[in-house]
N, C-alpha and C. Protein backbone atom coordinates (compact mmCIF):
# COMPACT_ATOMS: atom_id res chain seq x y z
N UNK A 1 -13.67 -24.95 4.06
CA UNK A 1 -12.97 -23.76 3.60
C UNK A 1 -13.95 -22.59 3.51
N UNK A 2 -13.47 -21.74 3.64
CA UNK A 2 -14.52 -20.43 3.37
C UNK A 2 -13.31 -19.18 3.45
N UNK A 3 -13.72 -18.40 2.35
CA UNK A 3 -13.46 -17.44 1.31
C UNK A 3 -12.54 -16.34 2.48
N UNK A 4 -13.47 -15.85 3.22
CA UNK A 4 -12.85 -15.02 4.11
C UNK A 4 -11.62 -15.90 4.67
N UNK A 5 -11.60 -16.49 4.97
CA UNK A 5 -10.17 -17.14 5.94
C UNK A 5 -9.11 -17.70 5.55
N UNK A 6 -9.57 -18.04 4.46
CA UNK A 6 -8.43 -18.57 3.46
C UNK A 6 -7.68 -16.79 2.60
N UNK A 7 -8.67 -16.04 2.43
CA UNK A 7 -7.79 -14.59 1.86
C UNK A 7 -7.59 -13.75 2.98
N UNK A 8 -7.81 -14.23 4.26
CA UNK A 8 -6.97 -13.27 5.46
C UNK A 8 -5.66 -14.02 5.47
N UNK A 9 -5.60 -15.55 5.58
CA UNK A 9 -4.46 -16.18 6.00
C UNK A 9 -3.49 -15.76 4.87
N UNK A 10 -3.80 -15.67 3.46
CA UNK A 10 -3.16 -15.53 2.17
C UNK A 10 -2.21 -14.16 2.62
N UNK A 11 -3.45 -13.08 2.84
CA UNK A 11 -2.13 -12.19 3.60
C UNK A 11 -1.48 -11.66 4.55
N UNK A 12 -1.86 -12.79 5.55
CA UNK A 12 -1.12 -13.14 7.09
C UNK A 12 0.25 -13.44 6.78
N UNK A 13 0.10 -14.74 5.90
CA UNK A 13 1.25 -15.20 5.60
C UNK A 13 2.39 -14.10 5.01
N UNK A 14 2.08 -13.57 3.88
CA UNK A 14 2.72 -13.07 3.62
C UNK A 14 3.16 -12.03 4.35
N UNK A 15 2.62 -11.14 4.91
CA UNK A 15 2.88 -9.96 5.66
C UNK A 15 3.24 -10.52 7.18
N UNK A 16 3.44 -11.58 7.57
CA UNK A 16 4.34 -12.04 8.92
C UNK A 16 5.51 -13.03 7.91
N UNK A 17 5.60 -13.29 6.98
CA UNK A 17 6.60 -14.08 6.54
C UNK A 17 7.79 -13.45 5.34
N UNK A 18 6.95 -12.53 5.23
CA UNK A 18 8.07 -11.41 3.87
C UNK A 18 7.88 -10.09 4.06
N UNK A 19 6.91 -9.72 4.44
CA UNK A 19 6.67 -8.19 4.21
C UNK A 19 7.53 -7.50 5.25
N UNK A 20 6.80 -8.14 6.69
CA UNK A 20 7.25 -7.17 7.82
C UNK A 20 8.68 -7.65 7.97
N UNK A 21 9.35 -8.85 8.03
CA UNK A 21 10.50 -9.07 8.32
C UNK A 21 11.44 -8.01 6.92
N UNK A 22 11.19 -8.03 6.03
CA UNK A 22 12.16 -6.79 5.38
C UNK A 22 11.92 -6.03 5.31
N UNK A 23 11.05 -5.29 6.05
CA UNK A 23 11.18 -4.09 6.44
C UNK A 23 11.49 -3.55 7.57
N UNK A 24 12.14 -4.71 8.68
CA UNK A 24 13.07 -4.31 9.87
C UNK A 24 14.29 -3.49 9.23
N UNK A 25 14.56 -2.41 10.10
CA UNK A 25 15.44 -1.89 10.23
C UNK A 25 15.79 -0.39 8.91
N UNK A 26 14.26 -0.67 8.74
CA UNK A 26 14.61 0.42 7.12
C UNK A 26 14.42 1.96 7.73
N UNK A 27 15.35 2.56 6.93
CA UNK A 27 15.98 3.68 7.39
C UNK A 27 15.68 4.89 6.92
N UNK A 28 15.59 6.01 7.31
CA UNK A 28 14.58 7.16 6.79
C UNK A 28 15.66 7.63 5.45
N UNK A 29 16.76 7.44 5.16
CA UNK A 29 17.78 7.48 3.86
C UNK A 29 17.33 6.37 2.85
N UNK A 30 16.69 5.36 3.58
CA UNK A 30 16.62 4.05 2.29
C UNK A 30 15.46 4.71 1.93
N UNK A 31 14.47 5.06 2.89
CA UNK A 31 13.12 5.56 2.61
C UNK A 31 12.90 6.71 1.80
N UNK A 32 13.03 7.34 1.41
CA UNK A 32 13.30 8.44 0.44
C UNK A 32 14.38 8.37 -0.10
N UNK A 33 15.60 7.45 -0.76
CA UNK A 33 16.43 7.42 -1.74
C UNK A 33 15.82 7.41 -3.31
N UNK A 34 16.09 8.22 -3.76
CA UNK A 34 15.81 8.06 -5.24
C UNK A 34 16.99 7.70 -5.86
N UNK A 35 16.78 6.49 -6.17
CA UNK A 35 18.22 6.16 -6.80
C UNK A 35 18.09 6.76 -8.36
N UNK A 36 17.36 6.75 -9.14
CA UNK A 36 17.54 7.22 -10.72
C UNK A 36 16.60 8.68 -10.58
N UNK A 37 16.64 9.58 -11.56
CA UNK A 37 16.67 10.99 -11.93
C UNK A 37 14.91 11.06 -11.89
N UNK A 38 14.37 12.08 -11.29
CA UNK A 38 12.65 11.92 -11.76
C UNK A 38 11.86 11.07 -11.09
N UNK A 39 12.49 10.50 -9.80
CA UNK A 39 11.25 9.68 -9.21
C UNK A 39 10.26 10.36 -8.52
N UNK A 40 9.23 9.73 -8.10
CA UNK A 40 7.87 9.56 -7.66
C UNK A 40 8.46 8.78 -6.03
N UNK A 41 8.04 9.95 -5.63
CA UNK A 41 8.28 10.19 -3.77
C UNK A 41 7.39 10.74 -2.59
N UNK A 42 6.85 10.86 -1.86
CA UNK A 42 6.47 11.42 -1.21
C UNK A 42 7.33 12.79 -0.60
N UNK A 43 7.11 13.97 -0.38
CA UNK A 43 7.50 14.98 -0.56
C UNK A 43 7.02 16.25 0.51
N UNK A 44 7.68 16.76 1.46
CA UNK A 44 7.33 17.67 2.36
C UNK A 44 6.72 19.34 1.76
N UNK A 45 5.55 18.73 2.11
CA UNK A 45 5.23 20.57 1.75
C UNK A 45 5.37 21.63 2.40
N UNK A 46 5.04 23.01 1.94
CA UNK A 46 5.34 24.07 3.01
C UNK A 46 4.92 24.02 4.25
N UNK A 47 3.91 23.68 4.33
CA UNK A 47 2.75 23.56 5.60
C UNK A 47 3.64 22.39 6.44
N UNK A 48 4.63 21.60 6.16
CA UNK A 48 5.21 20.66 6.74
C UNK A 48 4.78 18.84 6.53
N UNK A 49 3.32 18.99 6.25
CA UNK A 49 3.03 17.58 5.50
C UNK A 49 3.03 17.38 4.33
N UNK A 50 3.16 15.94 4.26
CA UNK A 50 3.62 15.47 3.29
C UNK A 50 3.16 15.03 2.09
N UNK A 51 3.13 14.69 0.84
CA UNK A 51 1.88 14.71 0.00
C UNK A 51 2.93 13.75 -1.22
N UNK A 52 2.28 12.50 -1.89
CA UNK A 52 2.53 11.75 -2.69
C UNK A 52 2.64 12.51 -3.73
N UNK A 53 3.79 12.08 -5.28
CA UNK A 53 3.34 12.52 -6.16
C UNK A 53 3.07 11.76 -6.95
N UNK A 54 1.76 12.24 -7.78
CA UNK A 54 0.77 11.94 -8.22
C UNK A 54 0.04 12.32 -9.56
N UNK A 55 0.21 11.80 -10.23
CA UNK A 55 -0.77 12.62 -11.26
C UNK A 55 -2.28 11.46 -11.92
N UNK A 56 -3.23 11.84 -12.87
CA UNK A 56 -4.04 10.94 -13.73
C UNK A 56 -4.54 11.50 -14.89
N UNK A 57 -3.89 11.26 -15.83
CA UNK A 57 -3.79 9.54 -16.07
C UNK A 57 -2.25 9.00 -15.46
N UNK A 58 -1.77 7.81 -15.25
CA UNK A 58 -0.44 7.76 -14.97
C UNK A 58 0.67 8.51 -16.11
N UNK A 59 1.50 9.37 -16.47
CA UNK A 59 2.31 9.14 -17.03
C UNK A 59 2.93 7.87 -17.81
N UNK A 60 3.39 7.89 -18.97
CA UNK A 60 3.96 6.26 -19.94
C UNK A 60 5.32 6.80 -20.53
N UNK A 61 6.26 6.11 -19.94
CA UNK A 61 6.17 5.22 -19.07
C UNK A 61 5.92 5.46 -17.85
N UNK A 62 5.73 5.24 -16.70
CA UNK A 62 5.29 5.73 -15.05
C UNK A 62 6.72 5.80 -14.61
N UNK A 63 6.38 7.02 -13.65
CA UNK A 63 7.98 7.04 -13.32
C UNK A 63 7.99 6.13 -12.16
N UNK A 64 9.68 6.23 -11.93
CA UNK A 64 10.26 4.92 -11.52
C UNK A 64 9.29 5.99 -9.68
N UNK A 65 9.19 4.79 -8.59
CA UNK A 65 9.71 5.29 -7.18
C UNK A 65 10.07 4.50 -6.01
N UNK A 66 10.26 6.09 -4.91
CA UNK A 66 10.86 5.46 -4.07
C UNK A 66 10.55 4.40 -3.25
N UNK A 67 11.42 3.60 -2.11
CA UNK A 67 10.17 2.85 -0.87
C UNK A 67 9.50 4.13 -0.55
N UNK A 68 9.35 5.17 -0.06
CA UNK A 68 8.43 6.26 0.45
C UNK A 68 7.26 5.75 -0.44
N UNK A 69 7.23 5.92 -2.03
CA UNK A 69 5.99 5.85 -2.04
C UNK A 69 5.78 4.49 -2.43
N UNK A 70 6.41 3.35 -2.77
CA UNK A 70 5.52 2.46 -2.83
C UNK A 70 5.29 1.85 -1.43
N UNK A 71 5.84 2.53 -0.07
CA UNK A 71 5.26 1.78 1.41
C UNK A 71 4.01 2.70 1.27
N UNK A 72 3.88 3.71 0.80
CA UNK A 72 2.55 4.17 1.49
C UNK A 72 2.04 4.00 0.33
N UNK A 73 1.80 3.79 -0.85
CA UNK A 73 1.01 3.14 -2.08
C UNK A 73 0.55 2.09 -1.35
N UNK A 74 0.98 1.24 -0.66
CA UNK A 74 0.50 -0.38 0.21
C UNK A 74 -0.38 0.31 1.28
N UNK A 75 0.14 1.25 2.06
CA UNK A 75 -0.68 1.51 3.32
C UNK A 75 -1.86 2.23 2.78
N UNK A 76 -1.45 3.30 2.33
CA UNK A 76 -2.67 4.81 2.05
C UNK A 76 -4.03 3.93 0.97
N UNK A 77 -3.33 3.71 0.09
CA UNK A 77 -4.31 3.56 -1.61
C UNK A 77 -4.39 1.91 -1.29
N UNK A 78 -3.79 0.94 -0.91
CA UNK A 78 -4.13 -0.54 -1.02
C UNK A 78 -5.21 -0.63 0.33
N UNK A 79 -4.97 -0.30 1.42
CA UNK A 79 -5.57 -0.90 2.64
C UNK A 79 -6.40 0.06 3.29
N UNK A 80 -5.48 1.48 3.68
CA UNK A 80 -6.40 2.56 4.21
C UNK A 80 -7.40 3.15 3.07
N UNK A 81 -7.57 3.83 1.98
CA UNK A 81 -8.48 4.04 1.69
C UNK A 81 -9.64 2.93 1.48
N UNK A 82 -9.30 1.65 0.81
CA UNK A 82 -10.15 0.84 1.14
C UNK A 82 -10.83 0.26 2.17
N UNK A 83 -10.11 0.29 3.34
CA UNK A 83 -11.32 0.09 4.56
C UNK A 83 -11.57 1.38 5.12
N UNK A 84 -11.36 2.36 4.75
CA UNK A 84 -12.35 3.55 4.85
C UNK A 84 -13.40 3.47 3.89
N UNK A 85 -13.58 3.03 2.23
CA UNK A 85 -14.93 3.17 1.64
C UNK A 85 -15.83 1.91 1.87
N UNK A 86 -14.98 0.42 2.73
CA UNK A 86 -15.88 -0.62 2.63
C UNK A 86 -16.03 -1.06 4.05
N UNK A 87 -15.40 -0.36 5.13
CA UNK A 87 -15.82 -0.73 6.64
C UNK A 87 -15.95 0.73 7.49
N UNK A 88 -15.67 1.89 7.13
CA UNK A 88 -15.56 2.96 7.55
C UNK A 88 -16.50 4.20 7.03
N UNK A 89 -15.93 5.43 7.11
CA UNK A 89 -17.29 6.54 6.78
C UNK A 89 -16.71 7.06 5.52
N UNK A 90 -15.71 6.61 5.25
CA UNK A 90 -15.32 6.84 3.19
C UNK A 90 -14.72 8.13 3.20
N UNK A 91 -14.26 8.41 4.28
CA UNK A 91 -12.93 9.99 4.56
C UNK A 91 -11.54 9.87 3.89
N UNK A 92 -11.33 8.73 4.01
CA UNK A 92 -9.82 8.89 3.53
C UNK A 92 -9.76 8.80 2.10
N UNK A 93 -8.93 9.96 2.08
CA UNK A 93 -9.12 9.96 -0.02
C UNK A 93 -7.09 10.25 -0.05
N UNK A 94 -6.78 10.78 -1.27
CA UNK A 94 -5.56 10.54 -1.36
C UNK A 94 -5.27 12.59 -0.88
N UNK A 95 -6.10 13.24 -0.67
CA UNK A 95 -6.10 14.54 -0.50
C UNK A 95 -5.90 14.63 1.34
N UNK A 96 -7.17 13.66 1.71
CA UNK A 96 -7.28 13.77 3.47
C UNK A 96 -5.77 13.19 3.98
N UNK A 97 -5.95 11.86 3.61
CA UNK A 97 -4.31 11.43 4.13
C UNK A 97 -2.88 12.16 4.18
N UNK A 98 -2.21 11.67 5.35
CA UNK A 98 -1.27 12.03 6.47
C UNK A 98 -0.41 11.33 5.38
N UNK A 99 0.45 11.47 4.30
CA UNK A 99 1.48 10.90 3.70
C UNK A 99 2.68 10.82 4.54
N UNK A 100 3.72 9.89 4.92
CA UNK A 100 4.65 9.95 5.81
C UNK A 100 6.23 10.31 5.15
N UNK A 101 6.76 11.15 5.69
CA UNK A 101 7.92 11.34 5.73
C UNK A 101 9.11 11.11 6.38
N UNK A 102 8.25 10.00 6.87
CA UNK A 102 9.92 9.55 7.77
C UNK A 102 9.59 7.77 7.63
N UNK A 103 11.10 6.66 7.65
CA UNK A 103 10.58 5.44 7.90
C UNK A 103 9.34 5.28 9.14
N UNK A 104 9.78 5.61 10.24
CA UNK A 104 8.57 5.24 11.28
C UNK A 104 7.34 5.78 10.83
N UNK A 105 7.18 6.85 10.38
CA UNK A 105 5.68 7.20 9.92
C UNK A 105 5.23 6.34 8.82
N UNK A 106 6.12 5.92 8.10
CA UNK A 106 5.53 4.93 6.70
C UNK A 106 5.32 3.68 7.85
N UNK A 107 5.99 3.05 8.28
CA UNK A 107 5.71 1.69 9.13
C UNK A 107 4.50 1.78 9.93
N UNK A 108 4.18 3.06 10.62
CA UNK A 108 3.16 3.43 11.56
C UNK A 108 1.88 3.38 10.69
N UNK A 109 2.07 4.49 9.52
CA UNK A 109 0.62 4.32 8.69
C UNK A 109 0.36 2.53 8.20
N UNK A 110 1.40 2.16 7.49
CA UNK A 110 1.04 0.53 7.30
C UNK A 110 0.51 -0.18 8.34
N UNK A 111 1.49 0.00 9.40
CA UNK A 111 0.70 -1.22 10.55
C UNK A 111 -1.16 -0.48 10.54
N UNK A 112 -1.02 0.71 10.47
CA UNK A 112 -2.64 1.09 11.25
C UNK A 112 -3.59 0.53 10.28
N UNK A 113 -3.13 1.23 8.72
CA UNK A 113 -4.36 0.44 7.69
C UNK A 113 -4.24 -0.96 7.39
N UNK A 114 -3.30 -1.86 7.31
CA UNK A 114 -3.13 -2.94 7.37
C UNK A 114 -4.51 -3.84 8.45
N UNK A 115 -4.23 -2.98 9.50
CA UNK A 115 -5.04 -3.74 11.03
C UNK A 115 -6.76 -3.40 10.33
N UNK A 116 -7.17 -2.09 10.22
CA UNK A 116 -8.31 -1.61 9.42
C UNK A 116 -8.55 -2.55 8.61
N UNK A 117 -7.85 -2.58 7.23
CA UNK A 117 -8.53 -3.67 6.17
C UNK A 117 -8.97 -4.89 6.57
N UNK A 118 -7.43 -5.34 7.82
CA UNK A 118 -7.84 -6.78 7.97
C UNK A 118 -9.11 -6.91 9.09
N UNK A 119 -9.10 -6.07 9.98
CA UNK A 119 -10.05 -6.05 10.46
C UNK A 119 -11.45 -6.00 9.74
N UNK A 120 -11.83 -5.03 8.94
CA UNK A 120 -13.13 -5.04 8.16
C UNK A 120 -13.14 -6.54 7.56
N UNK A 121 -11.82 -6.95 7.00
CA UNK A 121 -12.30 -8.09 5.82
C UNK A 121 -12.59 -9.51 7.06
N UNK A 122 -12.29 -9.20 8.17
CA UNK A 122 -12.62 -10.56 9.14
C UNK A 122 -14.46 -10.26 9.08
N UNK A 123 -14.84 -8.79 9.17
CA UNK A 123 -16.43 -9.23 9.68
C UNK A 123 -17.34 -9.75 8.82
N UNK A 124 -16.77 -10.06 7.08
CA UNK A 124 -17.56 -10.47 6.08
C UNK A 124 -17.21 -11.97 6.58
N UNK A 125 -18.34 -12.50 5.38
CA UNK A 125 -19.07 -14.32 5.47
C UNK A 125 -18.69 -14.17 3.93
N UNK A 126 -18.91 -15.66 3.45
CA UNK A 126 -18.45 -15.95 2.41
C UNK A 126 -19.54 -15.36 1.37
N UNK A 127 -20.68 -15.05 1.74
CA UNK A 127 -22.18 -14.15 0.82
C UNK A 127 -21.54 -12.81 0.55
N UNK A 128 -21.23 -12.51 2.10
CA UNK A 128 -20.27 -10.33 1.33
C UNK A 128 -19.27 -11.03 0.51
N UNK A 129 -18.59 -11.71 0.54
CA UNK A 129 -17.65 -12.20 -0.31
C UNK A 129 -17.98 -12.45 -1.82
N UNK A 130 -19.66 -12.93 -2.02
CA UNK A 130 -19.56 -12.63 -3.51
C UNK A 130 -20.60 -11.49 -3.92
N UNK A 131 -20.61 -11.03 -3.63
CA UNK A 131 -21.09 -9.19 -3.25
C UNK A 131 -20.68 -8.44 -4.74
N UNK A 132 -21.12 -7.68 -5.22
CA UNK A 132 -20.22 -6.67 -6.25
C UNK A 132 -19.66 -5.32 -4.82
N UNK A 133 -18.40 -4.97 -5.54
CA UNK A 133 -17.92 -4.12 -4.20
C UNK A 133 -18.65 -2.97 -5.08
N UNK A 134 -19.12 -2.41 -5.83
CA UNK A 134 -19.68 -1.21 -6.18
C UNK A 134 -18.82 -0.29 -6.40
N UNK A 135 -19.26 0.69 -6.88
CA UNK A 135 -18.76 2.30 -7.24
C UNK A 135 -17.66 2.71 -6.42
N UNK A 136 -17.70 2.55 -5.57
CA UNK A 136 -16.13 3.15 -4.79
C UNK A 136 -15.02 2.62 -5.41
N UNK A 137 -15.15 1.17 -6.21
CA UNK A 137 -14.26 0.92 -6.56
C UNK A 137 -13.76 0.67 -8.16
N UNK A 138 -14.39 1.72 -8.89
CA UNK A 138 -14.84 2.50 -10.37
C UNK A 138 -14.38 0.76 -11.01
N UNK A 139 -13.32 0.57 -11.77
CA UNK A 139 -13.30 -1.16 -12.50
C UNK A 139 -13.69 -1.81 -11.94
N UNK A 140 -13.62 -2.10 -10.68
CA UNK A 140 -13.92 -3.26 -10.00
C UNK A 140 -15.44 -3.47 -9.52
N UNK A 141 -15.87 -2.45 -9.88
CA UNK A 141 -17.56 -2.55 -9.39
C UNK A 141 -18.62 -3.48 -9.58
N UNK A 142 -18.25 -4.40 -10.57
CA UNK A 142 -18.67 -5.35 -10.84
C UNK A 142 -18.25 -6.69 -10.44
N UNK A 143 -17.30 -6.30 -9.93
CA UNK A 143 -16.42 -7.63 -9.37
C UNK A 143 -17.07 -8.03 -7.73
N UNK A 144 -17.00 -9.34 -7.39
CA UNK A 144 -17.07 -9.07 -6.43
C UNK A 144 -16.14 -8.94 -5.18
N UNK A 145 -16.21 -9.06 -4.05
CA UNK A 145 -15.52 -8.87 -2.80
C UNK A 145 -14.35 -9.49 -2.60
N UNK A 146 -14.27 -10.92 -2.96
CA UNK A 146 -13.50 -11.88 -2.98
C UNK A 146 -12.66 -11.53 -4.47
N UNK A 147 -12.99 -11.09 -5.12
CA UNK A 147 -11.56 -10.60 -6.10
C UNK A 147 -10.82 -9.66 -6.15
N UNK A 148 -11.65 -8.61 -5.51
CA UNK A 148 -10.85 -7.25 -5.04
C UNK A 148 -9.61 -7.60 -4.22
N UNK A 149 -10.00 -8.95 -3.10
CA UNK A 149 -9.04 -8.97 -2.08
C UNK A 149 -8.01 -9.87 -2.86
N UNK A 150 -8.18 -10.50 -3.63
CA UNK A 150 -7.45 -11.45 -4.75
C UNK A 150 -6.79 -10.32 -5.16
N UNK A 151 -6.76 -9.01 -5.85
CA UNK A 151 -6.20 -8.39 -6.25
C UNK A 151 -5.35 -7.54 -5.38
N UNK A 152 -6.02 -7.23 -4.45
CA UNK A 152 -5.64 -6.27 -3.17
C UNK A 152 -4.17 -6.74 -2.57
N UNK A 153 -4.02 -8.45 -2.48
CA UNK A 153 -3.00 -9.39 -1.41
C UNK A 153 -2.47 -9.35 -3.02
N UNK A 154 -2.25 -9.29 -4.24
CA UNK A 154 -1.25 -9.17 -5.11
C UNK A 154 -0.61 -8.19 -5.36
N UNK A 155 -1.84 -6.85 -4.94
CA UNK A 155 -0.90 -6.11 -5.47
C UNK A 155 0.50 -5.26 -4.01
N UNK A 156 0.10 -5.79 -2.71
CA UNK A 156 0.78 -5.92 -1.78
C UNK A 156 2.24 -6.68 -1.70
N UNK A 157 1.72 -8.22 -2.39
CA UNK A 157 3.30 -9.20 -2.56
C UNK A 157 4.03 -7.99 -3.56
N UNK A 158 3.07 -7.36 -4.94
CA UNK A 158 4.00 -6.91 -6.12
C UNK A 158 4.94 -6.03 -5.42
N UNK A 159 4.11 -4.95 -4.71
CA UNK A 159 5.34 -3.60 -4.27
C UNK A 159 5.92 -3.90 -3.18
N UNK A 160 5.68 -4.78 -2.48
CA UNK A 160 6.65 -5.51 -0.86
C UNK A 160 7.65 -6.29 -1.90
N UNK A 161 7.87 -6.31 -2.93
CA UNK A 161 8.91 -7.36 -3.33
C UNK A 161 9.67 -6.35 -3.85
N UNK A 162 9.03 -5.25 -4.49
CA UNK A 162 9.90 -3.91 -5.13
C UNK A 162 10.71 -3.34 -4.40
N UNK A 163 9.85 -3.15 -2.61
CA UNK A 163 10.57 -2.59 -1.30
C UNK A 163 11.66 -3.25 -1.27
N UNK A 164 11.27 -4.52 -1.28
CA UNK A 164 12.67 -5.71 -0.85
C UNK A 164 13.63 -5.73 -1.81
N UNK A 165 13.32 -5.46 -2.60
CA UNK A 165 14.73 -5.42 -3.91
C UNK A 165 15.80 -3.78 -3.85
N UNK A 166 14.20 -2.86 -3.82
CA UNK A 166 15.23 -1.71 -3.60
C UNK A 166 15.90 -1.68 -2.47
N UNK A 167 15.86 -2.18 -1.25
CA UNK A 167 16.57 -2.40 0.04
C UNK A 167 17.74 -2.76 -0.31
N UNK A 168 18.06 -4.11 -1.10
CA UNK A 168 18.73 -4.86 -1.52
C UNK A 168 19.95 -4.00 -2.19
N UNK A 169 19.34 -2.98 -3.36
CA UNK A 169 19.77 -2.22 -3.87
C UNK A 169 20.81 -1.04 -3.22
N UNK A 170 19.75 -0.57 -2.25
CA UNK A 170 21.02 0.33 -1.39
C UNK A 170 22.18 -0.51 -0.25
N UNK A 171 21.40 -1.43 0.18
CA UNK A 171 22.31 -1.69 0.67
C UNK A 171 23.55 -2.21 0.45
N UNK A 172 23.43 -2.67 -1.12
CA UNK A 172 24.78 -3.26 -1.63
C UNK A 172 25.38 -2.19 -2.58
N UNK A 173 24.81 -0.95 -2.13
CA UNK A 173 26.01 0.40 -2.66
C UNK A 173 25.07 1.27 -4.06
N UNK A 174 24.01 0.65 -4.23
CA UNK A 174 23.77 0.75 -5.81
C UNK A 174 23.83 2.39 -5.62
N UNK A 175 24.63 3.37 -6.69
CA UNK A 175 24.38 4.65 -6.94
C UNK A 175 24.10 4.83 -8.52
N UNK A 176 23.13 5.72 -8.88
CA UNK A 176 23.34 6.20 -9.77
C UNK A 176 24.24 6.55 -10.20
N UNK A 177 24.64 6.66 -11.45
CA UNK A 177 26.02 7.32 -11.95
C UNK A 177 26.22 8.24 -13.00
């Protein structure tokens, strides 16, 4: 066994066995539906791109959101910025990124950082694996490599299961009322 192959397969599996199959067919209406009052969406600016909303500290309670932003919460902040600060030149921040406004652009950014992370996390050995990932990754800096990605493939199942429920949601009529 070794560390790297067992936490690529962890989210092979999942992302060829749950992720990508429910997210066939999702629709630029499911993709920006806010079903309750005050969500957290990705959002067209004047300039025409698109920009998450965002604040820090989080708001309490956090507001509710859409698939818009929790698909690109998975792509942008789970996978692309991270293999930009741990296999790349550390550009992508939540300011540089291309936020998507349409389903195909959310699917397009996922597939690309998805391939990035997994790609970087194939060229480590089970030694980068117990590594501290450092400062780029402010709590986790002490942690090492192999828990980040422990955390990284959870917190992927958490909001791919949120996607899949809110899907669920529109498609069986749910409206606010």
């Amino acid at each position: 066994m070794t560390w790297t192959r067992e936490l690529i397969e962890q989210l092979d599996f999942y992302w060829d066995h749950s992720l990508m199959p429910r997210l066939e067919g999702l629709t630029d209406d499911e993709f920006l539906w806010e079903p309750v009052e005050g969500c957290w969406s990705v959002r067209s600016q004047d300039d025409g791109t698109g920009m998450i909303d965002w604040s820090y500290p989080v708001p309490e309670p956090p507001p509710f959101t859409t698939i818009a932003w929790r698909l690109s919460h998975i792509a942008v902040l789970i996978f692309g910025i991270r293999a930009s600060a741990h296999f790349g030149d550390g550009s992508l921040t939540l300011e540089t990124a291309e936020w998507p406004l349409t389903a195909a652009e959310g699917l397009e950014s996922l597939r690309r950082y998805h391939s990035e992370w997994r790609e970087g996390l194939a060229t480590l050995d089970d030694d980068s694996m117990r590594v501290p990932v450092g400062e780029a990754e402010g709590p986790w800096a002490e942690y090492p490599m192999s828990a980040l990605v422990l955390h990284l493939n959870r917190e992927v199942a958490h909001h791919g299961g949120e996607i899949a429920l809110l899907r669920d949601l529109y498609r069986d009529g749910f409206r606010r009322g």
